[in-house]
C-alpha atoms as a PDB file:
ATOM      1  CA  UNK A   1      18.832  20.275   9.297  1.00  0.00           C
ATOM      2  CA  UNK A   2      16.730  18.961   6.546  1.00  0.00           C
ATOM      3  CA  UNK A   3      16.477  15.914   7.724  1.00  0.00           C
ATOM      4  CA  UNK A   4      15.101  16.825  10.962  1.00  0.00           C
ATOM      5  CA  UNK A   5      11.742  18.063   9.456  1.00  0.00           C
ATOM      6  CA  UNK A   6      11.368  14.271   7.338  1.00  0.00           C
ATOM      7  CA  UNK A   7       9.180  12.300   8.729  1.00  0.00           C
ATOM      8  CA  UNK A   8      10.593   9.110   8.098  1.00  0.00           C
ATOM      9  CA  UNK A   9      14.531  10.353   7.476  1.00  0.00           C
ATOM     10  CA  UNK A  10      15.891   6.914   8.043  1.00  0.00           C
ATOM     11  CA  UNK A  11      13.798   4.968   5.394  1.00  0.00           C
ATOM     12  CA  UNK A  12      12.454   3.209   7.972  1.00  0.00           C
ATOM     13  CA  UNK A  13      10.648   0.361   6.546  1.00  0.00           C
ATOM     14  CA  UNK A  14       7.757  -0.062   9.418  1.00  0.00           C
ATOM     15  CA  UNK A  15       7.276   3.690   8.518  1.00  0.00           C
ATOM     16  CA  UNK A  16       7.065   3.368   4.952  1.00  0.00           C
ATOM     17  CA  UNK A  17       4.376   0.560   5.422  1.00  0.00           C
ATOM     18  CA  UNK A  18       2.134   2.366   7.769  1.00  0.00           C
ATOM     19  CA  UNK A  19       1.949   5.479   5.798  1.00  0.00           C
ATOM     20  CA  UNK A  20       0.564   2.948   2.379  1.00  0.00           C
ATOM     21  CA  UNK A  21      -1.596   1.773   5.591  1.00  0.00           C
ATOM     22  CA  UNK A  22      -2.885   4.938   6.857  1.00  0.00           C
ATOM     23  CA  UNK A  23      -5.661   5.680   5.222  1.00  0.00           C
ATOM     24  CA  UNK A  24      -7.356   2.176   5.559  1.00  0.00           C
ATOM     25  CA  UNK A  25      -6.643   2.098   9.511  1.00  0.00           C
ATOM     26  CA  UNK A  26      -7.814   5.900   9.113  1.00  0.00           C
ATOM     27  CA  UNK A  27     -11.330   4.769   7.878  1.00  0.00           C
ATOM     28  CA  UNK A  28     -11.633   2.043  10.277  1.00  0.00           C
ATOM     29  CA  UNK A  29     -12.205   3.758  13.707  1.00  0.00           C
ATOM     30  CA  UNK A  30     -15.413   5.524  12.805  1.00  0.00           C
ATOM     31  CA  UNK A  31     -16.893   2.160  10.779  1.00  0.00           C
ATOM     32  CA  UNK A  32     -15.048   0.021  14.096  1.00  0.00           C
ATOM     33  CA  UNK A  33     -16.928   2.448  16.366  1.00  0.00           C
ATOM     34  CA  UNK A  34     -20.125   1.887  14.901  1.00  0.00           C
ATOM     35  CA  UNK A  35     -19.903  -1.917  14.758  1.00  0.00           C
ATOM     36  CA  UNK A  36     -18.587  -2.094  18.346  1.00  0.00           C
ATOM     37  CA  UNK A  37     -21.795  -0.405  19.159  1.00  0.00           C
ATOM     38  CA  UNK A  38     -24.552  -2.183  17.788  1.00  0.00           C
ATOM     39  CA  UNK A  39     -22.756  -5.081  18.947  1.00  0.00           C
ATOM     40  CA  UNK A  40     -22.761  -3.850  22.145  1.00  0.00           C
ATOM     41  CA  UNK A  41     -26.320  -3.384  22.021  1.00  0.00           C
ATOM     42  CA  UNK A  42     -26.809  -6.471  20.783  1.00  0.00           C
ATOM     43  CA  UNK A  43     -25.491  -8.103  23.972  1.00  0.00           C
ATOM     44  CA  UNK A  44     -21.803  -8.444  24.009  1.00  0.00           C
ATOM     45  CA  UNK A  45     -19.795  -6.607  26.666  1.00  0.00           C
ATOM     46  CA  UNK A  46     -16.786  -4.638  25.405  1.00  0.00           C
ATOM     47  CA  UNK A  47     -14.386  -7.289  26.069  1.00  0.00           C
ATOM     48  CA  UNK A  48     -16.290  -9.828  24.300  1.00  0.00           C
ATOM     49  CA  UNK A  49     -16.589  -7.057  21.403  1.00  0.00           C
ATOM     50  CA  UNK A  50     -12.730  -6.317  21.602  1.00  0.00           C
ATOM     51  CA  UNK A  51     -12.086 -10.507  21.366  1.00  0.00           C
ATOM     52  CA  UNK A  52     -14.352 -10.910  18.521  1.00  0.00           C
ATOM     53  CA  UNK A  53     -13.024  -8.059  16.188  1.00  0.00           C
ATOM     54  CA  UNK A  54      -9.732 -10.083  16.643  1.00  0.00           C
ATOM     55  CA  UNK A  55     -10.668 -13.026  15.881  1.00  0.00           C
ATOM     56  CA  UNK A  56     -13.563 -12.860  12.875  1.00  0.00           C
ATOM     57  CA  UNK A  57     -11.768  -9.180  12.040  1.00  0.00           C
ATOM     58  CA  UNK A  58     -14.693  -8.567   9.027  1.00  0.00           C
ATOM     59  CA  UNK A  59     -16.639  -6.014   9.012  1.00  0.00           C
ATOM     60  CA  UNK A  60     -19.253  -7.675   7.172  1.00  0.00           C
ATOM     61  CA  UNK A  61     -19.303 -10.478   9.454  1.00  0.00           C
ATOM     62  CA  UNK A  62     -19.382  -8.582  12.508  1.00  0.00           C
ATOM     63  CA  UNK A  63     -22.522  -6.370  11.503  1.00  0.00           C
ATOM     64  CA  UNK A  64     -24.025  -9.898  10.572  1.00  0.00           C
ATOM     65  CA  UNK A  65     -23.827 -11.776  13.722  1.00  0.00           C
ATOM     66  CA  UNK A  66     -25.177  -8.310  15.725  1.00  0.00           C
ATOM     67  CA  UNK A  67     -28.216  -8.587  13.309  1.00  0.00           C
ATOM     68  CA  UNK A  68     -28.588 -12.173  13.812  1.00  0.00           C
ATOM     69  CA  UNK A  69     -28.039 -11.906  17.555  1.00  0.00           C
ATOM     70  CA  UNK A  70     -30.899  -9.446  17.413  1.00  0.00           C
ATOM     71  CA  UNK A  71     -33.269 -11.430  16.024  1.00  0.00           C
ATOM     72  CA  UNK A  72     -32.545 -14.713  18.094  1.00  0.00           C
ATOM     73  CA  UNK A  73     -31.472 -16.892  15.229  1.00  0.00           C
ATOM     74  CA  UNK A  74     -29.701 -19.894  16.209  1.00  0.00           C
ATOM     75  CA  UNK A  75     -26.374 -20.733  16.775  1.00  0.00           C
ATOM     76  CA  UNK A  76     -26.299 -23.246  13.659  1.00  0.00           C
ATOM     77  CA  UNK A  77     -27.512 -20.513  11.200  1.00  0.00           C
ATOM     78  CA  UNK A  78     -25.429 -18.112  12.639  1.00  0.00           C
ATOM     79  CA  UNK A  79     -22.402 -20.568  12.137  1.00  0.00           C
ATOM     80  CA  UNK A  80     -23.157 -21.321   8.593  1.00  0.00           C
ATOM     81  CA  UNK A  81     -24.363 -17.855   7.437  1.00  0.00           C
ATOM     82  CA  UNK A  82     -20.384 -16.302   8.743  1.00  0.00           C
ATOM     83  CA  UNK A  83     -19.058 -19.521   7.087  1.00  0.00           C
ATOM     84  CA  UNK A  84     -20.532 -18.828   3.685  1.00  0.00           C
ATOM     85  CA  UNK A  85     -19.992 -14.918   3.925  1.00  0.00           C
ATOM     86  CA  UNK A  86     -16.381 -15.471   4.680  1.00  0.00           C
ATOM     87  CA  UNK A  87     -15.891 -17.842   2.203  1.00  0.00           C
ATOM     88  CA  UNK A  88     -14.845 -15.506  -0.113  1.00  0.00           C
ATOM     89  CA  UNK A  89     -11.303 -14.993   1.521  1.00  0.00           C
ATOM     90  CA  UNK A  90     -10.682 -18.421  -0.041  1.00  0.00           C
ATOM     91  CA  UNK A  91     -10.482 -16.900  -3.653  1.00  0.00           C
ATOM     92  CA  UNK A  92      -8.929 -13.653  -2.241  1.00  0.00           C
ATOM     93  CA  UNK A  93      -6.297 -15.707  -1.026  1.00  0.00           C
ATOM     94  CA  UNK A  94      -5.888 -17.494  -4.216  1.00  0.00           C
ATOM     95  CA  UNK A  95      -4.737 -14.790  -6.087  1.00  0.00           C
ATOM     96  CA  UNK A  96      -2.093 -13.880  -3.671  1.00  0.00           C
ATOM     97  CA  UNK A  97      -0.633 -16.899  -3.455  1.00  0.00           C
ATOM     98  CA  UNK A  98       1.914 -16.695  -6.319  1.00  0.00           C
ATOM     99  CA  UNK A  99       3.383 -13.922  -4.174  1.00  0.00           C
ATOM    100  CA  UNK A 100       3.627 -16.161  -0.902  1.00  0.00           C
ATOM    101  CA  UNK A 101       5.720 -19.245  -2.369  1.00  0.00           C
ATOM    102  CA  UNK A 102       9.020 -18.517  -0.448  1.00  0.00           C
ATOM    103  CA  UNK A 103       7.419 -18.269   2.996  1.00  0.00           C
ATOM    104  CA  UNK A 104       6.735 -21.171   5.243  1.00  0.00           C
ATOM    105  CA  UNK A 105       3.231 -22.705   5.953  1.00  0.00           C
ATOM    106  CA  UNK A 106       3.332 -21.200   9.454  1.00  0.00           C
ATOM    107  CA  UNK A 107       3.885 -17.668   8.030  1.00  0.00           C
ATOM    108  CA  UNK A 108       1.009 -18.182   5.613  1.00  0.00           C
ATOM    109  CA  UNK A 109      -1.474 -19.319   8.011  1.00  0.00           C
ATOM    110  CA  UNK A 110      -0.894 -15.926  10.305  1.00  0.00           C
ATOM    111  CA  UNK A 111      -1.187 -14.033   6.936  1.00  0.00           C
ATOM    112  CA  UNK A 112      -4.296 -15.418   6.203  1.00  0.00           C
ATOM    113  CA  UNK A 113      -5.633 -15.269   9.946  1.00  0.00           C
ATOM    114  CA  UNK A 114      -5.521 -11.390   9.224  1.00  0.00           C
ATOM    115  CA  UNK A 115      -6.875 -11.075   5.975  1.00  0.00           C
ATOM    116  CA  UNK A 116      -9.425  -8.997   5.070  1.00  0.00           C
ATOM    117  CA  UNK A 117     -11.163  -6.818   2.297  1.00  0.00           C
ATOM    118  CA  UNK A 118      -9.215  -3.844   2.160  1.00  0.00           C
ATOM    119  CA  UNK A 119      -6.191  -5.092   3.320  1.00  0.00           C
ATOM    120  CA  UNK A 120      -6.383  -7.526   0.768  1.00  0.00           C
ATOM    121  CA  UNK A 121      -6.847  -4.776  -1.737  1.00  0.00           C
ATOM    122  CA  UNK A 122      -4.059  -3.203  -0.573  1.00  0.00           C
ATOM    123  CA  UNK A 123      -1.112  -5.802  -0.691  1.00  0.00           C
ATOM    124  CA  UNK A 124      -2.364  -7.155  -4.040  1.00  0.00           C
ATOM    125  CA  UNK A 125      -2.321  -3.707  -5.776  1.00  0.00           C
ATOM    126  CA  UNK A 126       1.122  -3.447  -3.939  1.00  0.00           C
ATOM    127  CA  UNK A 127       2.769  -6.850  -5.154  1.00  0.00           C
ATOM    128  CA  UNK A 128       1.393  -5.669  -8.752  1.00  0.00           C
ATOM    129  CA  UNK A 129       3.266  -2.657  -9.058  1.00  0.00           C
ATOM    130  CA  UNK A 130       6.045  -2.868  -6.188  1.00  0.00           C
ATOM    131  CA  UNK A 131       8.547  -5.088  -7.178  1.00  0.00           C
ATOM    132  CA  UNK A 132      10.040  -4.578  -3.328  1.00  0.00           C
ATOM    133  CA  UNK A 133       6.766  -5.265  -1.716  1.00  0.00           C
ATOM    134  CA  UNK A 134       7.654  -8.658   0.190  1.00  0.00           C
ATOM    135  CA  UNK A 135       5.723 -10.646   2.404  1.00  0.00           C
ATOM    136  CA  UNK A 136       6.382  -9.218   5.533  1.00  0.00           C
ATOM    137  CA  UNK A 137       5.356  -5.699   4.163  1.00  0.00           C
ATOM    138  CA  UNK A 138       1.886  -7.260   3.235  1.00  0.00           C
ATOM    139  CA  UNK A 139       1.628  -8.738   6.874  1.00  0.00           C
ATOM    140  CA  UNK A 140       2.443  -5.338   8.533  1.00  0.00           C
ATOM    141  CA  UNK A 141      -0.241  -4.071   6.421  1.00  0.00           C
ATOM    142  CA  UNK A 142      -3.195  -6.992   7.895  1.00  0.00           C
ATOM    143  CA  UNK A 143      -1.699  -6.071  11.439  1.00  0.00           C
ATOM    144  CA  UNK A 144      -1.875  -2.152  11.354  1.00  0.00           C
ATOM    145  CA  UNK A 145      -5.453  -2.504   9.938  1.00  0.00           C
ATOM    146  CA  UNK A 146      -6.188  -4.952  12.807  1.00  0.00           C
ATOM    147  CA  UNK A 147      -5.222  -2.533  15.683  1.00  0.00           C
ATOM    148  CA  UNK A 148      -7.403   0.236  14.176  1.00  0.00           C
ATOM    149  CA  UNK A 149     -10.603  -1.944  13.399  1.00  0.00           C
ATOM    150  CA  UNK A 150      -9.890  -3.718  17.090  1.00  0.00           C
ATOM    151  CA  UNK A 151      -9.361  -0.329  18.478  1.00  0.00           C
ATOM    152  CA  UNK A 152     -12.742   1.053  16.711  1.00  0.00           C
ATOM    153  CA  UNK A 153     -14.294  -1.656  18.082  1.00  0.00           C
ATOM    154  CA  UNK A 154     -13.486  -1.222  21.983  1.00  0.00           C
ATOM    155  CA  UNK A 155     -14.226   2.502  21.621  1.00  0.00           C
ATOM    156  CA  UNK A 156     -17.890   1.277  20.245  1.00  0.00           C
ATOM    157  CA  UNK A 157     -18.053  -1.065  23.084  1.00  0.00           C
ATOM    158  CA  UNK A 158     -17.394   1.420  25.674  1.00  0.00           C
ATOM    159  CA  UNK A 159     -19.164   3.688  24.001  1.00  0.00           C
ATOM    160  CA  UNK A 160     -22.337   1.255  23.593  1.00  0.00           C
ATOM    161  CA  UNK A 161     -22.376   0.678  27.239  1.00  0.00           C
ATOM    162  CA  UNK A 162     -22.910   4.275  28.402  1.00  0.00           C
ATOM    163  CA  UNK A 163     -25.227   4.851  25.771  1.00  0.00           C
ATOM    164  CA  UNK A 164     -29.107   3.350  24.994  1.00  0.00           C
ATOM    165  CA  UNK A 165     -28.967   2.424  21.081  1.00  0.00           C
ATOM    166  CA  UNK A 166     -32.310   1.446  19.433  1.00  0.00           C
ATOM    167  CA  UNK A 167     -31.827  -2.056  17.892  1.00  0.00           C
ATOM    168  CA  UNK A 168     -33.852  -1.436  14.919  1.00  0.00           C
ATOM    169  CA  UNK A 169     -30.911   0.733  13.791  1.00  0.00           C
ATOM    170  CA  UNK A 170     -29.412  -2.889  13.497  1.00  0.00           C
ATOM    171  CA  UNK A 171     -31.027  -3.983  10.885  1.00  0.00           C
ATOM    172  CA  UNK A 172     -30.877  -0.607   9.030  1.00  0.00           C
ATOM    173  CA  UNK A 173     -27.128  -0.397   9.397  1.00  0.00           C
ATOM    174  CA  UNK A 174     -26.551  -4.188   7.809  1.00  0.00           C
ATOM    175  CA  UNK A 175     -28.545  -3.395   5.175  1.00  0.00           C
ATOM    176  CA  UNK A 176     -26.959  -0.316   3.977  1.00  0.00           C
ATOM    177  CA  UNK A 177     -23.611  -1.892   4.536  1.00  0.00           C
ATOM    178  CA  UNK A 178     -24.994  -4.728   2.461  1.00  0.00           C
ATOM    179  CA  UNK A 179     -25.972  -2.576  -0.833  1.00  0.00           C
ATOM    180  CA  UNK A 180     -22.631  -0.505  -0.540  1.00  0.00           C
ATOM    181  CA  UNK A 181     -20.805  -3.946  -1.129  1.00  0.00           C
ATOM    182  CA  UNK A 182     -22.883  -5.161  -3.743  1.00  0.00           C
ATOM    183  CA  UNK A 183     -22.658  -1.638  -5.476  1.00  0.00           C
ATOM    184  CA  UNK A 184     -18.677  -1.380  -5.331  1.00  0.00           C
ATOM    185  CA  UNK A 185     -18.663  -5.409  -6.790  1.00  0.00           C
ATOM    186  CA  UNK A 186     -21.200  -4.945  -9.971  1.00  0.00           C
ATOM    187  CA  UNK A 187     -18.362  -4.327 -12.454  1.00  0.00           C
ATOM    188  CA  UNK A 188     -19.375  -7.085 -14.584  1.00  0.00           C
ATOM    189  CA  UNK A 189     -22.622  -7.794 -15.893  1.00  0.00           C
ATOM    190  CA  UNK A 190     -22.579 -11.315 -14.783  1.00  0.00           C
ATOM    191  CA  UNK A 191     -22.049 -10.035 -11.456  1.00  0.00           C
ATOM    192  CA  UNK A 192     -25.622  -7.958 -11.659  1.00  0.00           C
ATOM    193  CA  UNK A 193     -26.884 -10.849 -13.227  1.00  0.00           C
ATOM    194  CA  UNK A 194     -26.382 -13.435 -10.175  1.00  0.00           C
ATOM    195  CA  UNK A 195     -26.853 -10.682  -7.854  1.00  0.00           C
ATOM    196  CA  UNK A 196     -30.537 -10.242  -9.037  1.00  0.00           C
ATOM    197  CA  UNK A 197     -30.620 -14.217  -9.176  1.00  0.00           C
ATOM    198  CA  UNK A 198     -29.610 -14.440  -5.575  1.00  0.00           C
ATOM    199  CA  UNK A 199     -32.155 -11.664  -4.712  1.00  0.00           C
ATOM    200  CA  UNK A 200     -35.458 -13.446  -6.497  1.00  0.00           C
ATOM    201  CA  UNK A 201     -33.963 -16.590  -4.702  1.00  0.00           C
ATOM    202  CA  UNK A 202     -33.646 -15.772  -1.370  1.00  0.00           C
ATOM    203  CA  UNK A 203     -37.246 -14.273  -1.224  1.00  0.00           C
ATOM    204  CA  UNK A 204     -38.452 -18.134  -2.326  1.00  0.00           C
ATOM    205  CA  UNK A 205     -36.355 -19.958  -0.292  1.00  0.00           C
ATOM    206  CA  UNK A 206     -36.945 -17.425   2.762  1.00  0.00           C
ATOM    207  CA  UNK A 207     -40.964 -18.217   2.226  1.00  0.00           C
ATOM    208  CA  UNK A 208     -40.201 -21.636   1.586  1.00  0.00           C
ATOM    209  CA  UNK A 209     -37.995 -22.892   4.323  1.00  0.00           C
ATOM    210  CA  UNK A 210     -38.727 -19.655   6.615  1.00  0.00           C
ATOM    211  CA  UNK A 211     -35.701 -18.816   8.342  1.00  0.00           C
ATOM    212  CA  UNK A 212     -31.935 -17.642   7.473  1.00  0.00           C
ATOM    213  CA  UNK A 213     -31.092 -21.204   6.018  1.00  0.00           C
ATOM    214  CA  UNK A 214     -33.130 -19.804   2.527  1.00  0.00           C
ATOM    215  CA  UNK A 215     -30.801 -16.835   2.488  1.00  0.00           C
ATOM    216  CA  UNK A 216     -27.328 -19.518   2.836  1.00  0.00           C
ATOM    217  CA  UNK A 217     -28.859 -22.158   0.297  1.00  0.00           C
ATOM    218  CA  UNK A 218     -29.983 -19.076  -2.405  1.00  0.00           C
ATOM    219  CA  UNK A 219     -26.075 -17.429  -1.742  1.00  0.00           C
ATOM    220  CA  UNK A 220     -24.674 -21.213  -2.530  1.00  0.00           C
ATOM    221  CA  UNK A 221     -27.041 -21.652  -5.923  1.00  0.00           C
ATOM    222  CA  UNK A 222     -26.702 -18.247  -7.515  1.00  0.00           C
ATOM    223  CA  UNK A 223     -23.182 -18.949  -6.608  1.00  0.00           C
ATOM    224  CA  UNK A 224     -22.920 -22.015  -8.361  1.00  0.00           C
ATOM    225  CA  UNK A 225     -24.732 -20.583 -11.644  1.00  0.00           C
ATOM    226  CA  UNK A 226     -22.472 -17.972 -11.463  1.00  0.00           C
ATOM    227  CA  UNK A 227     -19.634 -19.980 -11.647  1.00  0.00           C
ATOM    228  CA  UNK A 228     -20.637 -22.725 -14.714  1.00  0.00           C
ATOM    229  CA  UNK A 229     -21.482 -19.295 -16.838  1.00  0.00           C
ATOM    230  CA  UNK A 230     -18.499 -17.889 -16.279  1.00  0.00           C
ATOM    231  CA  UNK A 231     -16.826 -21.248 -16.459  1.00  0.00           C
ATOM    232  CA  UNK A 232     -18.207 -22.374 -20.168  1.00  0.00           C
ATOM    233  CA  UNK A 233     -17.862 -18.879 -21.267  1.00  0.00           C
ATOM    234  CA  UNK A 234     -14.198 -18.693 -20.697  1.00  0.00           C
ATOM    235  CA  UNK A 235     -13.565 -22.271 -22.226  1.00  0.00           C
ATOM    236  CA  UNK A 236     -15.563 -21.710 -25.408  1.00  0.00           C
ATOM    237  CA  UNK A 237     -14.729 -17.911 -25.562  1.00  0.00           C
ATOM    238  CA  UNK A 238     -11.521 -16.632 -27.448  1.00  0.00           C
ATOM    239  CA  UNK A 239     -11.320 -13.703 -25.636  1.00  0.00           C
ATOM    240  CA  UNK A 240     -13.903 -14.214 -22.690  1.00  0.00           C
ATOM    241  CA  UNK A 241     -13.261 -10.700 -20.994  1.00  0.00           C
ATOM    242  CA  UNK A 242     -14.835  -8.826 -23.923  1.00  0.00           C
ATOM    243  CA  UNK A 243     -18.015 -10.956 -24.237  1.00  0.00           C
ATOM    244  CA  UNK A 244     -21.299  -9.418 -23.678  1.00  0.00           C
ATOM    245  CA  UNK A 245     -21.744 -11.730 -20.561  1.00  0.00           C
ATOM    246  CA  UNK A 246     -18.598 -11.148 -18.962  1.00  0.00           C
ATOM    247  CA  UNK A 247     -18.099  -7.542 -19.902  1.00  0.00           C
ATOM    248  CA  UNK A 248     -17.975  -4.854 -17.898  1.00  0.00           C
ATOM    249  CA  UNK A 249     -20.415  -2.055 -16.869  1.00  0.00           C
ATOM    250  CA  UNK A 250     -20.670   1.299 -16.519  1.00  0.00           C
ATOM    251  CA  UNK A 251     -17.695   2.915 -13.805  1.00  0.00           C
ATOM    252  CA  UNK A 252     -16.660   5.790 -12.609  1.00  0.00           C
ATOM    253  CA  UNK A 253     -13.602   7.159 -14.687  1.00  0.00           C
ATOM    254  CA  UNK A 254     -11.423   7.082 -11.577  1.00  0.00           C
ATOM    255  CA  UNK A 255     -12.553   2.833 -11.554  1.00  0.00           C
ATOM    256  CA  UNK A 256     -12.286   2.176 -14.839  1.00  0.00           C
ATOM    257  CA  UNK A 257      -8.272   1.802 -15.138  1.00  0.00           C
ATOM    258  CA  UNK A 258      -7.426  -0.762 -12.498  1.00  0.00           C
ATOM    259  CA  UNK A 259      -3.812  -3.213 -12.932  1.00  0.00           C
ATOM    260  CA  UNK A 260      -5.809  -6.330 -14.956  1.00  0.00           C
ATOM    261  CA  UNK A 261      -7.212  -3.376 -17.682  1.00  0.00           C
ATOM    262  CA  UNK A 262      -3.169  -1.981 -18.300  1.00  0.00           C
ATOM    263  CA  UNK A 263      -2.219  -5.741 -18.519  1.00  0.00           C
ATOM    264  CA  UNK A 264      -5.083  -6.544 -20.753  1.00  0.00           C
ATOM    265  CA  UNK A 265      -4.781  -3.913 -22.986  1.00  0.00           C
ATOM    266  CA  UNK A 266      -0.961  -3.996 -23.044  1.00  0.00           C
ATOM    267  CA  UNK A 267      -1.289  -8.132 -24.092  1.00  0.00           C
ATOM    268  CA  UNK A 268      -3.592  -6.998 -26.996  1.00  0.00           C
ATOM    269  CA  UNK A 269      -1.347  -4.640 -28.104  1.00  0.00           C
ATOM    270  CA  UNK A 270       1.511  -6.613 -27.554  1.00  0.00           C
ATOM    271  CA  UNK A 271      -0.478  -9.793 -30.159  1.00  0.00           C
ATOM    272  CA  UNK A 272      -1.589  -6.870 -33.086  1.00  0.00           C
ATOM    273  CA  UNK A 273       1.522  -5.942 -33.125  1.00  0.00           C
ATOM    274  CA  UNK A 274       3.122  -9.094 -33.731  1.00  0.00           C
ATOM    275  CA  UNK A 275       0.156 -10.297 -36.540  1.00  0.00           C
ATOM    276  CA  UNK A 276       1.403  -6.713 -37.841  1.00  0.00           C
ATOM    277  CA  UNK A 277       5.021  -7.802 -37.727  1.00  0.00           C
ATOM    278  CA  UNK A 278       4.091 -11.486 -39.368  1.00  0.00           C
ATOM    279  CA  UNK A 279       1.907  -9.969 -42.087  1.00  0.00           C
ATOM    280  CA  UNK A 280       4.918  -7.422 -43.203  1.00  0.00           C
ATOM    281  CA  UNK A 281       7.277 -10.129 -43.516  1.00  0.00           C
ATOM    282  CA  UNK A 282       5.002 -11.961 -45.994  1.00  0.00           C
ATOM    283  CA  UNK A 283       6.585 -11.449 -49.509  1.00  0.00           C
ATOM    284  CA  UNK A 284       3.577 -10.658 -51.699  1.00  0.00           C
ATOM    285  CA  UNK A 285       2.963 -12.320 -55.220  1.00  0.00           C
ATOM    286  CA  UNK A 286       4.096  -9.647 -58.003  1.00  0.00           C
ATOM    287  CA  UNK A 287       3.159 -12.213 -60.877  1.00  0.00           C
ATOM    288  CA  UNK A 288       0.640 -14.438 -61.725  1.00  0.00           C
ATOM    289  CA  UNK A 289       2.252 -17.829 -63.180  1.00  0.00           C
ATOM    290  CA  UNK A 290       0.658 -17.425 -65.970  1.00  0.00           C
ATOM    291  CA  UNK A 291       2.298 -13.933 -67.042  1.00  0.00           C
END
């Protein structure tokens, strides 16, 4: 009888990954429903809005191309302004990739076809501290966040194409989506640093070149600065992670303990205690030769 009211008395494993999953695909219909809108209302039908959250399946890239398609830009800028926001998934994908040896290139290409964000967030924080989590876990995870964002996003579309949206609220919507990513990413103050860079460059490229190309060749620069800072700083530093440039700011107290802060401060611990353990087992001089 007790097993009747379980939810998931068999251990199933699909079960066990959907309910780690839940709470991402549970935030992704209302933010799916809103992109599926404006892109609706920035021209595509729903089926065109349904096909595209498959394949891009970003958020951030999704609310971009609306606003673009909005203001006309062309197809080139469009092209290279998604290629350069998505770029990021490259390092993402980096850092998962000691966990993805055993599997074949095919099964690593669909992995990284679904790879997102928050998924990403997910599995890595997972393969950290699950020593069961396996690949195939971390690939139900990309697929059950899919079907909610796709899912989000042909509600919006239907919804988009019964109702009259103001596209102005474009604009307003990728901006604010905008500052809540660069808010969650300042942990560092390098990171403020090159984020004020990119800012003060974009406004002279944008007057310079005047059009979205100053925006793609400021991201690219600040980029660049940002890495040969942190670059020289961890090749000259001793312990780069606790320099002034590279330290880390201000965070809420529920932030401030992620996986790489245990595993730092369990590796410092680990080296005073054995300069502790060396300096004990030095025997100490009781006499001077001359006594």
């Amino acid at each position: 009888m007790a097993k009747a009211h379980q939810i998931n008395p068999e251990r199933a494993r699909w079960l066990e990954v959907l309910g780690v999953s839940m709470p991402l695909c549970l935030s992704y219909l209302p933010i799916g429903i809103a992109c599926g809108i404006l892109l609706n209302a920035a021209g595509m039908n729903f089926v065109l809005t349904f096909l595209v959250s498959i394949m891009v399946f970003s958020g951030g890239a999704q609310f971009t191309l609306a606003s673009l398609l909005v203001s006309d830009a062309p197809i080139t800028s469009i092209f290279m302004t998604l290629f350069f926001l998505e770029l990021r998934y490259a390092l993402l994908g980096s850092s998962l990739s000691r966990y993805m040896r055993s599997e074949s290139q095919k099964s690593v290409l669909i992995f990284s076809a679904s790879m997102n964000d928050e998924n990403y967030a997910i599995n890595y924080l997972k393969f950290v501290t699950d020593k069961d989590w396996s690949a195939k876990d971390a690939l139900l995870v990309e697929y059950y966040s899919l079907a909610s964002w796709a899912s989000g996003n042909l509600l919006g579309g239907l919804i988009g194409s019964a109702v009259q949206i103001d596209l102005v609220i474009v604009d307003f919507a990728l901006t604010a989506l905008f500052i809540y990513m660069i808010v969650m990413q300042v942990r560092q103050r390098l990171t403020l640093f090159i984020g004020i860079l990119s800012a003060g460059l974009s406004i002279y490229f944008l007057t310079l070149v005047k059009s979205t190309l100053g925006i793609i060749l400021a991201t690219v620069l600040a980029s660049f600065v940002g890495f040969i800072i942190e670059n020289r700083v961890r090749h000259y530093s001793k312990d780069p992670d606790y320099t002034w440039i590279l330290g880390k700011l201000f965070r809420p107290s529920a932030t401030r303990n992620t996986v790489e802060d245990r595993q730092h401060i369990k590796k410092q611990e680990e080296v005073q205690a054995k300069e502790k353990g060396a300096a004990s087992d030095v025997p100490l001089d009781s006499k001077d030769d001359g006594e």
